[in-house]
PDB file of N, CA and C in Angstrom:
ATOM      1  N   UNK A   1      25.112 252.865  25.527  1.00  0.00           N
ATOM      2  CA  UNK A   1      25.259 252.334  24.191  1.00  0.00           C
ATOM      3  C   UNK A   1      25.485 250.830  24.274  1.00  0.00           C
ATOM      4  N   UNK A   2      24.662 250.021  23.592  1.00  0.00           N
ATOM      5  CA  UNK A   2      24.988 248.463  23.490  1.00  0.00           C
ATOM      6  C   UNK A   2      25.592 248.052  22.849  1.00  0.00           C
ATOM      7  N   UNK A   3      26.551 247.162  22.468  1.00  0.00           N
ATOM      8  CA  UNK A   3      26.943 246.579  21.485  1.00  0.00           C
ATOM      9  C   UNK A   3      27.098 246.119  20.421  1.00  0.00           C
ATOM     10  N   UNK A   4      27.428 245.961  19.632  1.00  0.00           N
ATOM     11  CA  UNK A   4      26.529 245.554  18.239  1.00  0.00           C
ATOM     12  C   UNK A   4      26.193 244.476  17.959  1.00  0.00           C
ATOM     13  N   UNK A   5      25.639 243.904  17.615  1.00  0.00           N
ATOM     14  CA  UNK A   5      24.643 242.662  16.701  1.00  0.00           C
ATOM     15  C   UNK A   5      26.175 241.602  16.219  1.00  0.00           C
ATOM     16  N   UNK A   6      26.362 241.178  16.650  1.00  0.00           N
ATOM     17  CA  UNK A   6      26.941 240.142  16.515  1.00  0.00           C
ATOM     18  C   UNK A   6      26.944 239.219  15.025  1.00  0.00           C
ATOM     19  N   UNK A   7      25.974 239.241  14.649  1.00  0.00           N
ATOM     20  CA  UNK A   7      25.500 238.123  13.868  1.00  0.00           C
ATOM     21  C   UNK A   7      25.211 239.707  12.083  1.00  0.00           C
ATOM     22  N   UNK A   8      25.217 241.088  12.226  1.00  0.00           N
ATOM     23  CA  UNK A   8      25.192 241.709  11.848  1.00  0.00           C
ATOM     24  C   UNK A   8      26.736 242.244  11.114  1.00  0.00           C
ATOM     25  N   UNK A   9      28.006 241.724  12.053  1.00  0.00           N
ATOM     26  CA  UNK A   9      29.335 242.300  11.948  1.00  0.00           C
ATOM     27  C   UNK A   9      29.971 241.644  10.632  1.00  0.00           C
ATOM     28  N   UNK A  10      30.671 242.690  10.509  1.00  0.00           N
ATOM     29  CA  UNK A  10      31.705 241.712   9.510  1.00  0.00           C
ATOM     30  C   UNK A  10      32.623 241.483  10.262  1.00  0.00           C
ATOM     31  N   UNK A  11      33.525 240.536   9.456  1.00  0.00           N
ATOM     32  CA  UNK A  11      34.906 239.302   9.599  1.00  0.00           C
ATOM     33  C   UNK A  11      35.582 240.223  10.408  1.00  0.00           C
ATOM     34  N   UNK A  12      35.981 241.821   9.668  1.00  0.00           N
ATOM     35  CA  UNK A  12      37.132 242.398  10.565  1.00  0.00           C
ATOM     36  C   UNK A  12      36.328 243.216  11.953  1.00  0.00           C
ATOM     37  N   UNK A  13      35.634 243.479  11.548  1.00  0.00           N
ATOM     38  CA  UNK A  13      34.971 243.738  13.355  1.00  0.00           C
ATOM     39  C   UNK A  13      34.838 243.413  14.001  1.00  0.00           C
ATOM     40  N   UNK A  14      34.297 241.842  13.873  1.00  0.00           N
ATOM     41  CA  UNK A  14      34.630 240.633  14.897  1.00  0.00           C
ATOM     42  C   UNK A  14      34.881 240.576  15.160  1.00  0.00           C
ATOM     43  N   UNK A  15      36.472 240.070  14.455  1.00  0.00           N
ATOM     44  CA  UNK A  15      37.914 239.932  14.561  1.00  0.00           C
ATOM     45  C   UNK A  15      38.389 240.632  15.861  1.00  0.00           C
ATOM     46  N   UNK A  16      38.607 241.821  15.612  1.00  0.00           N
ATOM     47  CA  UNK A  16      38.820 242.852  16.277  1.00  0.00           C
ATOM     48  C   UNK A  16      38.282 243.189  17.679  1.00  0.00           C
ATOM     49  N   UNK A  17      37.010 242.922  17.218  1.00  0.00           N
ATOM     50  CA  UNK A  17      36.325 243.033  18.676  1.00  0.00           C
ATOM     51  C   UNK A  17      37.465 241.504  20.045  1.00  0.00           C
ATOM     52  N   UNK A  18      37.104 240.823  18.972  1.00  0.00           N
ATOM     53  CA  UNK A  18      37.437 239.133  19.542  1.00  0.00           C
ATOM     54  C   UNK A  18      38.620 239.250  20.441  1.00  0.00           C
ATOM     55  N   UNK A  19      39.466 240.066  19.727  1.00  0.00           N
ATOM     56  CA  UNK A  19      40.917 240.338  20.237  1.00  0.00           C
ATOM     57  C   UNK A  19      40.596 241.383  21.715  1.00  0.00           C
ATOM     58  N   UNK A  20      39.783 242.386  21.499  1.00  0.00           N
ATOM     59  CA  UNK A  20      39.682 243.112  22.793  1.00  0.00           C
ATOM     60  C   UNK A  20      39.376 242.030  23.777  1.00  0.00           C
ATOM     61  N   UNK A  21      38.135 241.172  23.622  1.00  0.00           N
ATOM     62  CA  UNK A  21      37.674 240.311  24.902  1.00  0.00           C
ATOM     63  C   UNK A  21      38.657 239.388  25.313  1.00  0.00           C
ATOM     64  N   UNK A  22      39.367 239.097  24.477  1.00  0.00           N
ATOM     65  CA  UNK A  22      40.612 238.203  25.282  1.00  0.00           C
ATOM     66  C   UNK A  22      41.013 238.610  25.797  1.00  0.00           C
ATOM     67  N   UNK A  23      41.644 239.827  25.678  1.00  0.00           N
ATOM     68  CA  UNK A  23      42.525 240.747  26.168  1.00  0.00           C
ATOM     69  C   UNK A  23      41.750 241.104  27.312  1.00  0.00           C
ATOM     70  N   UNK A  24      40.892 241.595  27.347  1.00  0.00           N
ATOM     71  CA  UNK A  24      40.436 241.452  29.106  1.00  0.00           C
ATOM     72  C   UNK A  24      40.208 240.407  29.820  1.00  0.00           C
ATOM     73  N   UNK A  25      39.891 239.320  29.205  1.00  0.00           N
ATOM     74  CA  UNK A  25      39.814 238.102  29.910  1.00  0.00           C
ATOM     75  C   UNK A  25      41.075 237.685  30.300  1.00  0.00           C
ATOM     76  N   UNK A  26      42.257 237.905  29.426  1.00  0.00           N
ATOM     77  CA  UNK A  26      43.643 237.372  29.775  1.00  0.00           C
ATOM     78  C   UNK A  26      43.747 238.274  30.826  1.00  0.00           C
ATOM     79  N   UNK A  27      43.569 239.373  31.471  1.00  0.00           N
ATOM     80  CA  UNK A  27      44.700 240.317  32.558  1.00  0.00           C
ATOM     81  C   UNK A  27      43.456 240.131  33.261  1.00  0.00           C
ATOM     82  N   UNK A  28      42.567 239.429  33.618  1.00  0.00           N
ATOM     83  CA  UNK A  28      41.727 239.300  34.647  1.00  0.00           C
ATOM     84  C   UNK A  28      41.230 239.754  35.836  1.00  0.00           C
ATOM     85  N   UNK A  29      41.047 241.551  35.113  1.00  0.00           N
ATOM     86  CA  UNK A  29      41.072 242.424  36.117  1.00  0.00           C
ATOM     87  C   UNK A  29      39.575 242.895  35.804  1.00  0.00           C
ATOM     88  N   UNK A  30      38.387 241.835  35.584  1.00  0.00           N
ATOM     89  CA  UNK A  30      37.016 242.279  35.301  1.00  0.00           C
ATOM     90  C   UNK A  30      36.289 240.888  36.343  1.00  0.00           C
ATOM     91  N   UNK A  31      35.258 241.426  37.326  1.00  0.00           N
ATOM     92  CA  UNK A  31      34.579 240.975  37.942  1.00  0.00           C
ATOM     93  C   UNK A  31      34.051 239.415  37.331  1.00  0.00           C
ATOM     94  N   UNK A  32      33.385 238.537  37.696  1.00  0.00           N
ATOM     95  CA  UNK A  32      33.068 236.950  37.332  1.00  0.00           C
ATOM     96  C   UNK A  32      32.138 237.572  36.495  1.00  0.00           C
ATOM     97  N   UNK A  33      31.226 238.160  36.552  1.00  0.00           N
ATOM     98  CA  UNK A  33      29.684 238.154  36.031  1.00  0.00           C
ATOM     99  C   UNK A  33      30.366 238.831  34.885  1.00  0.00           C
ATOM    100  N   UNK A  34      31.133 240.002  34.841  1.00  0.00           N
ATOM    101  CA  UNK A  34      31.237 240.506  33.620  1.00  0.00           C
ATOM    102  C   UNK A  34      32.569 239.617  32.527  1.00  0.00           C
ATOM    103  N   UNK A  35      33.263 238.411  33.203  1.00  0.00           N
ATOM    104  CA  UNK A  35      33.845 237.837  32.854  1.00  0.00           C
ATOM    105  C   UNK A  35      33.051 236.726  32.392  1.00  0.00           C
ATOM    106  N   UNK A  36      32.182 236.094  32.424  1.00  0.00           N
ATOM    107  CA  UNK A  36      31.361 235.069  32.229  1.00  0.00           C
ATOM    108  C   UNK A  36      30.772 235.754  30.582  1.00  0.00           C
ATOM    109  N   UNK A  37      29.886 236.931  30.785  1.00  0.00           N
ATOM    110  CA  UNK A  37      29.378 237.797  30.297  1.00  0.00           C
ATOM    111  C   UNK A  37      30.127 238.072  28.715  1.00  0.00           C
ATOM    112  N   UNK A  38      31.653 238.109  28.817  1.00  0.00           N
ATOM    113  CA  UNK A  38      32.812 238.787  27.850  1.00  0.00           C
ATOM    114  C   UNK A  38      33.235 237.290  27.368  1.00  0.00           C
ATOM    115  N   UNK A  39      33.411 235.963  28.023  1.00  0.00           N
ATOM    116  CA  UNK A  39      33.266 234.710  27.840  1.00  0.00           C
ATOM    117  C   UNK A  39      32.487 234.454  26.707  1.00  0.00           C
ATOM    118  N   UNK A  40      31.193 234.605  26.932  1.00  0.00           N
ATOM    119  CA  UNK A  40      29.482 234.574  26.166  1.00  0.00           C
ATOM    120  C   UNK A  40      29.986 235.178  24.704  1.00  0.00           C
ATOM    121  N   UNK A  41      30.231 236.372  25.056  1.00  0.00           N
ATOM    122  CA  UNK A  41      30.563 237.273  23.589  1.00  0.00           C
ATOM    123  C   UNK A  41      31.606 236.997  22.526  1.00  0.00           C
ATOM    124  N   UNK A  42      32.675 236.683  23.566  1.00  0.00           N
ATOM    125  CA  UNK A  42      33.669 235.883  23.075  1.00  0.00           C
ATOM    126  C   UNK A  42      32.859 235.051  21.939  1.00  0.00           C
ATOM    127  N   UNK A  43      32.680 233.655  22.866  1.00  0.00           N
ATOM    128  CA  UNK A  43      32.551 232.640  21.908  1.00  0.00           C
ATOM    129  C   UNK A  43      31.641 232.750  20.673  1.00  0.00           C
ATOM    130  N   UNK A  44      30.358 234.000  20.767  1.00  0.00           N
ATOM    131  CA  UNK A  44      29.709 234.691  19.650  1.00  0.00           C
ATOM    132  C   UNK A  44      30.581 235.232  18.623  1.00  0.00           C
ATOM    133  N   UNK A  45      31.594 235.513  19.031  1.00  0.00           N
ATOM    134  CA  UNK A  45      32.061 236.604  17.849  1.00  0.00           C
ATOM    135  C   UNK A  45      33.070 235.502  17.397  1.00  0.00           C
ATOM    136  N   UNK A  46      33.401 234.129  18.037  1.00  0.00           N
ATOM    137  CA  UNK A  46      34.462 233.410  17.258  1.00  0.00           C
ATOM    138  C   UNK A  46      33.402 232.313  16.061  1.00  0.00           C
ATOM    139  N   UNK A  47      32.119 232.470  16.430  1.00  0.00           N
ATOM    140  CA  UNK A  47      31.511 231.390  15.844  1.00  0.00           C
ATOM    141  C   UNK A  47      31.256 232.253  14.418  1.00  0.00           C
ATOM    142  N   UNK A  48      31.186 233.580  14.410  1.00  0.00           N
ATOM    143  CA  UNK A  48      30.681 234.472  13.731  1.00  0.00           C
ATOM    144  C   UNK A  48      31.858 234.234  12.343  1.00  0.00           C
ATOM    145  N   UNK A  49      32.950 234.729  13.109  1.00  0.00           N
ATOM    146  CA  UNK A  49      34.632 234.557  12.360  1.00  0.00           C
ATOM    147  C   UNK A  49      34.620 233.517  11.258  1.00  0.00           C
ATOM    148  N   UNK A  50      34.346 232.123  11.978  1.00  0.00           N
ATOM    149  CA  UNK A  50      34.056 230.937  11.546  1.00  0.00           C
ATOM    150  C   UNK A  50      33.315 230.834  10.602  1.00  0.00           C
ATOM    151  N   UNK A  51      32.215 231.377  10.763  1.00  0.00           N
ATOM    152  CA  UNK A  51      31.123 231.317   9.969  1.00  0.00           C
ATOM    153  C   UNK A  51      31.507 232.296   8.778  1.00  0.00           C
ATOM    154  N   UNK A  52      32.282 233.260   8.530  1.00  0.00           N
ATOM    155  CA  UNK A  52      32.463 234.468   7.535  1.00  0.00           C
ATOM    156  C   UNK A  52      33.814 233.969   6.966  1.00  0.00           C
ATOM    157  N   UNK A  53      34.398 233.256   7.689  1.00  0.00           N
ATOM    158  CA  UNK A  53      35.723 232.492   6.893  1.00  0.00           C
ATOM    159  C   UNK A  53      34.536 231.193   5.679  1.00  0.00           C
ATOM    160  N   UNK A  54      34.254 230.727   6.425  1.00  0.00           N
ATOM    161  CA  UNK A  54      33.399 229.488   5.550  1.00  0.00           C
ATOM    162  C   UNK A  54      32.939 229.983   4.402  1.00  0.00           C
ATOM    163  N   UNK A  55      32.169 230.923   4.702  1.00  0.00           N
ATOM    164  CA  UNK A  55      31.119 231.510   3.715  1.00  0.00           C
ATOM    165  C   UNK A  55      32.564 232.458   2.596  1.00  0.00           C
ATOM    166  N   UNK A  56      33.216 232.781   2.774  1.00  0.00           N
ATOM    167  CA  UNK A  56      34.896 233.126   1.722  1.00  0.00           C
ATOM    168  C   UNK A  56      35.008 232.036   1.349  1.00  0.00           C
ATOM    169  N   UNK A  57      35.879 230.756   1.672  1.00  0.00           N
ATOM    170  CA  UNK A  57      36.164 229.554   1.386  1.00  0.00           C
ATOM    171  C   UNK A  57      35.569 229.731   0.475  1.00  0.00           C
ATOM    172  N   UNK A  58      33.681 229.051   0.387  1.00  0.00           N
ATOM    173  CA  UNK A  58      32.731 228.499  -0.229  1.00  0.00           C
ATOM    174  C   UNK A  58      32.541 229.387  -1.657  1.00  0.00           C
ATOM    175  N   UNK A  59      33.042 230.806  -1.491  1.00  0.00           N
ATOM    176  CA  UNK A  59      33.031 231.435  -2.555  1.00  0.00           C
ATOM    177  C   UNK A  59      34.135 231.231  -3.782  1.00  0.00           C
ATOM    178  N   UNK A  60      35.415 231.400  -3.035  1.00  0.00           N
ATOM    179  CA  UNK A  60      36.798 231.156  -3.456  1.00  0.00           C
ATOM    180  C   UNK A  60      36.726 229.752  -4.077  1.00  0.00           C
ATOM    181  N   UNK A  61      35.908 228.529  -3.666  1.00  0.00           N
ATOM    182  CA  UNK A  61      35.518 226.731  -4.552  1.00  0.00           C
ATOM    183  C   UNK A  61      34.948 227.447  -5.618  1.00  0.00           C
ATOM    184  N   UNK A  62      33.812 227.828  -5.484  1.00  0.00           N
ATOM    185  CA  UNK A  62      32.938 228.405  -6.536  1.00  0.00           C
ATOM    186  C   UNK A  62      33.387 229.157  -8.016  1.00  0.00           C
ATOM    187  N   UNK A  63      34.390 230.039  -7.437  1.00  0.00           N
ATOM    188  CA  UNK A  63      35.296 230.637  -8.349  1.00  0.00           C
ATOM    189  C   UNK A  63      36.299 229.804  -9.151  1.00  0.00           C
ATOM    190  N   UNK A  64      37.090 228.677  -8.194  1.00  0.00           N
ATOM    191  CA  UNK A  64      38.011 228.168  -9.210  1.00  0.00           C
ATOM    192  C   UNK A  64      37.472 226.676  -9.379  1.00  0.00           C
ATOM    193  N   UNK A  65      36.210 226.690  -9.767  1.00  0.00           N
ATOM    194  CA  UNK A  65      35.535 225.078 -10.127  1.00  0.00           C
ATOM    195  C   UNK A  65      34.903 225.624 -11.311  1.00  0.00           C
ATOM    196  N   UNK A  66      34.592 225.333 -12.637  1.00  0.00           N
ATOM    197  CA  UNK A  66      34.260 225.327 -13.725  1.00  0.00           C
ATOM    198  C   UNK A  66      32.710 225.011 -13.369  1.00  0.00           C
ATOM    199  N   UNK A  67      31.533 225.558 -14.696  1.00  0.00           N
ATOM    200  CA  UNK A  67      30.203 225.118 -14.126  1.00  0.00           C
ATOM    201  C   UNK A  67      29.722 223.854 -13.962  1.00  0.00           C
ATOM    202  N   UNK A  68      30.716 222.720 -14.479  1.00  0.00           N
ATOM    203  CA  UNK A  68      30.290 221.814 -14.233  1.00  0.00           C
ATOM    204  C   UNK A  68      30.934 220.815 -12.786  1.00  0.00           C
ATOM    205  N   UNK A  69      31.657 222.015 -12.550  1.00  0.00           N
ATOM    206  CA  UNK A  69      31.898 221.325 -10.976  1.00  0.00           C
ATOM    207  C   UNK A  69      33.729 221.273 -10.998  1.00  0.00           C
ATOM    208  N   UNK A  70      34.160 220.850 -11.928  1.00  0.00           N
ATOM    209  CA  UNK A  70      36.027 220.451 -12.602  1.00  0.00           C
ATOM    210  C   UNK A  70      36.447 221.517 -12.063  1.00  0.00           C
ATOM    211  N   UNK A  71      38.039 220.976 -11.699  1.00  0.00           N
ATOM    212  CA  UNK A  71      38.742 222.289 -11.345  1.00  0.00           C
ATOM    213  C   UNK A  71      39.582 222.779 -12.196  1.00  0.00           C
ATOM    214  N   UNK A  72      39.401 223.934 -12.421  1.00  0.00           N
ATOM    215  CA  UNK A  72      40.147 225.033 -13.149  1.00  0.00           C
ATOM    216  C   UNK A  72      41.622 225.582 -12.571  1.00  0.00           C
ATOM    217  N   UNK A  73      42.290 225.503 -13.889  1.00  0.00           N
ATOM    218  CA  UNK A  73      43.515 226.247 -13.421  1.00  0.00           C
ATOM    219  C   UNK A  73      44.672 225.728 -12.708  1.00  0.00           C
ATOM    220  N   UNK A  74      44.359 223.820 -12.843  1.00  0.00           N
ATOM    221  CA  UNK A  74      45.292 223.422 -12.344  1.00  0.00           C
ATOM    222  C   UNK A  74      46.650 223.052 -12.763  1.00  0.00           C
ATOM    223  N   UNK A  75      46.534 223.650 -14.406  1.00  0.00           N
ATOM    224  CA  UNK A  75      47.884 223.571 -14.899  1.00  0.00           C
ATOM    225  C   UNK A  75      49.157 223.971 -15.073  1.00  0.00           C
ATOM    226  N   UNK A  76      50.082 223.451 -14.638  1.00  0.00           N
ATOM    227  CA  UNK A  76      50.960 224.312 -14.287  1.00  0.00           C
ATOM    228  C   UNK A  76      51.451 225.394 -15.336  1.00  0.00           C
ATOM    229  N   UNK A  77      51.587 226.399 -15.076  1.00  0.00           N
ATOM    230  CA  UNK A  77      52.126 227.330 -16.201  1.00  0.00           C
ATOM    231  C   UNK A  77      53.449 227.409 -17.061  1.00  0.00           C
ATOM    232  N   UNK A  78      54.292 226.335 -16.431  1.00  0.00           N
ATOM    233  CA  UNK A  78      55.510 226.879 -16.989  1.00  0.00           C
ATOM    234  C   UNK A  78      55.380 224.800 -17.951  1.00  0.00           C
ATOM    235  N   UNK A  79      54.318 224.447 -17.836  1.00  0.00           N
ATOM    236  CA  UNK A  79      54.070 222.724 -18.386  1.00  0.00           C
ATOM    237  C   UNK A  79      53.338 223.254 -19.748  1.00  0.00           C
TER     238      UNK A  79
END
């Protein structure tokens, strides 16, 4: 069984995954090649993270900017 698609995952699978490969990379009880290898994946699944945080952000602007761009909602409630 291969792995999954990287670029296919969501935020928390990533995530998740991300945390296993450290975790073997930290107790450094996996051969160079397959450490190099879990390295590789690593840094795939953090760019991925990155990339699925951004793409939230970019939604979350979208939401509290009015259509003409102004920000909404910056008044204080108790003013």
């Amino acid at each position: 069984m291969s792995a999954p698609n990287v670029d296919e995952m969501s935020f928390e699978d990533a995530m998740k995954e991300l945390e296993t490969v450290v975790g073997q990379l930290e107790r450094g009880d996996v051969a160079l090649d397959q450490s190099i290898a879990l390295y590789e994946r690593g840094a795939a699944l953090k760019a991925r993270c990155e990339a699925k945080l951004k793409e939230a952000e970019e939604k979350v602007a979208k939401i509290t900017l009015t259509p003409d761009g102004q920000p909404n909602g910056t008044t204080p409630l108790d003013g």
